[in-house]
Protein backbone atom coordinates (compact mmCIF):
# COMPACT_ATOMS: atom_id res chain seq x y z
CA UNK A 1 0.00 0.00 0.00
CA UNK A 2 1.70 3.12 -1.11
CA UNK A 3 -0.17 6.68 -0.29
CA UNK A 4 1.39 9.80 -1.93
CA UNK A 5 2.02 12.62 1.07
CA UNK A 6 2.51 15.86 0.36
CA UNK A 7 4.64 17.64 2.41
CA UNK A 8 4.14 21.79 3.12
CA UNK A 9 7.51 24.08 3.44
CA UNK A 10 7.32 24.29 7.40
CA UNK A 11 7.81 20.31 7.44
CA UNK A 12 10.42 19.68 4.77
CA UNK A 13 13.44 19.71 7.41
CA UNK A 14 11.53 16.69 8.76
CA UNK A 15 11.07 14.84 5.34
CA UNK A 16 15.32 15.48 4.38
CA UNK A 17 13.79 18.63 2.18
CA UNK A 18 11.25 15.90 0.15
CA UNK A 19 7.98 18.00 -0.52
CA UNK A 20 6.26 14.09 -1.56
CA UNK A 21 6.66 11.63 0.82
CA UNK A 22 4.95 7.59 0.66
CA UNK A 23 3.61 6.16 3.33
CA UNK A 24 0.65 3.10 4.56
CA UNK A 25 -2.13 2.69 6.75
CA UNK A 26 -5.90 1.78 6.68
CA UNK A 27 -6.34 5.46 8.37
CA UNK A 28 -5.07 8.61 8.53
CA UNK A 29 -4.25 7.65 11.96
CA UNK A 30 -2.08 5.12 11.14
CA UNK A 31 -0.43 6.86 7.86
CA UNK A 32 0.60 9.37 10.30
CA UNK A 33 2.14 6.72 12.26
CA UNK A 34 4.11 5.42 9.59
CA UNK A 35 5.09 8.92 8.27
CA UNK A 36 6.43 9.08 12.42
CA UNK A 37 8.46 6.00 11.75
CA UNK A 38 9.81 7.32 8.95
CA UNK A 39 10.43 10.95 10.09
CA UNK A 40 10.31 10.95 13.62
CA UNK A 41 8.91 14.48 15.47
CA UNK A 42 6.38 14.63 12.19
CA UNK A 43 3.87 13.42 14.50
CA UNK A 44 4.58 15.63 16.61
CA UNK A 45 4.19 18.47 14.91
CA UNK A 46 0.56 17.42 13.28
CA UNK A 47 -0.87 16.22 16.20
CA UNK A 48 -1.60 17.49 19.80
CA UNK A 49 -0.79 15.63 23.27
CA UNK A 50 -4.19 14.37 22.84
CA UNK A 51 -3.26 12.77 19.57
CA UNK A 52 -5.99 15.02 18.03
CA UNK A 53 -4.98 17.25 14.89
CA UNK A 54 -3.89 20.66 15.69
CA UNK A 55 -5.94 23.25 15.19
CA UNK A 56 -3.51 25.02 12.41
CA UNK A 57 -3.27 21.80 10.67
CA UNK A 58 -5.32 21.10 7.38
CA UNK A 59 -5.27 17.83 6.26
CA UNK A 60 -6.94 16.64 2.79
CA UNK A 61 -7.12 13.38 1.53
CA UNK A 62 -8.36 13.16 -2.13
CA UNK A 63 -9.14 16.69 -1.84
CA UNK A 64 -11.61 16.84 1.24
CA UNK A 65 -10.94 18.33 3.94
CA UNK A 66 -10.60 15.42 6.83
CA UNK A 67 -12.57 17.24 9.55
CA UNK A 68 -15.72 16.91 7.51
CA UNK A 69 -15.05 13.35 6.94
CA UNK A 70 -13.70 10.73 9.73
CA UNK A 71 -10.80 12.73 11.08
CA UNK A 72 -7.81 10.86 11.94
CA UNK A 73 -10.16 7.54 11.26
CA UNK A 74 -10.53 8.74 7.43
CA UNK A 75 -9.92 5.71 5.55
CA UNK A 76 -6.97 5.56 3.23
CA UNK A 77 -5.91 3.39 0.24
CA UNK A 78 -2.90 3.01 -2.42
CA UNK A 79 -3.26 5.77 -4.73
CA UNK A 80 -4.78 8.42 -2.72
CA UNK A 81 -3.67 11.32 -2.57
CA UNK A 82 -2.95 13.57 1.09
CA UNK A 83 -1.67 17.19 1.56
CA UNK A 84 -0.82 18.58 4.63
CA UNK A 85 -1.37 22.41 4.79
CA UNK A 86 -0.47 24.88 7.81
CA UNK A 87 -3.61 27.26 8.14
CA UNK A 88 -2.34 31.08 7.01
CA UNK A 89 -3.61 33.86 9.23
CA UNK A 90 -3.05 37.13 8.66
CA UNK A 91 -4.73 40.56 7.74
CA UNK A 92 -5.04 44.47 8.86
């Protein structure tokens, strides 16, 4: 099972600089787990003590916007597709 990560600036010291990362699980859950084996602190940085996503962390798979699906129990499969993206604040 291979699942195509993509990998925002902020985290790219993490990946070694690679802005496309593979990973595997069932869940987002556990493809953050393996991304962790494979880069450890990642996890660290997308999740909370809690294990919960952090609040300035978007995560898509396919597209959609995992808090409107399962969260971290969004199902994964070889070939999707999952992009990590810091939320941008900002303004006057």
């Amino acid at each position: 099972m291979s699942i195509s990560v993509r990998i925002p600036t902020p985290l790219r010291r993490v990946t070694d600089g690679a802005d496309k990362v593979d990973a595997d699980g069932a869940t987002l859950e556990e493809l953050i787990g393996s991304l962790e084996s494979q880069y450890p602190g990642i996890k660290a940085r997308l999740c909370d003590e809690e294990g919960a996503l952090r609040n300035f962390v978007n995560v898509y798979v396919n597209g959609e916007d995992v808090r409107f699906l399962d969260g971290l129990g969004t199902a994964t499969k070889t070939g999707d597709e999952v992009s990590i993206v810091p939320a941008v604040a900002g303004g006057n």
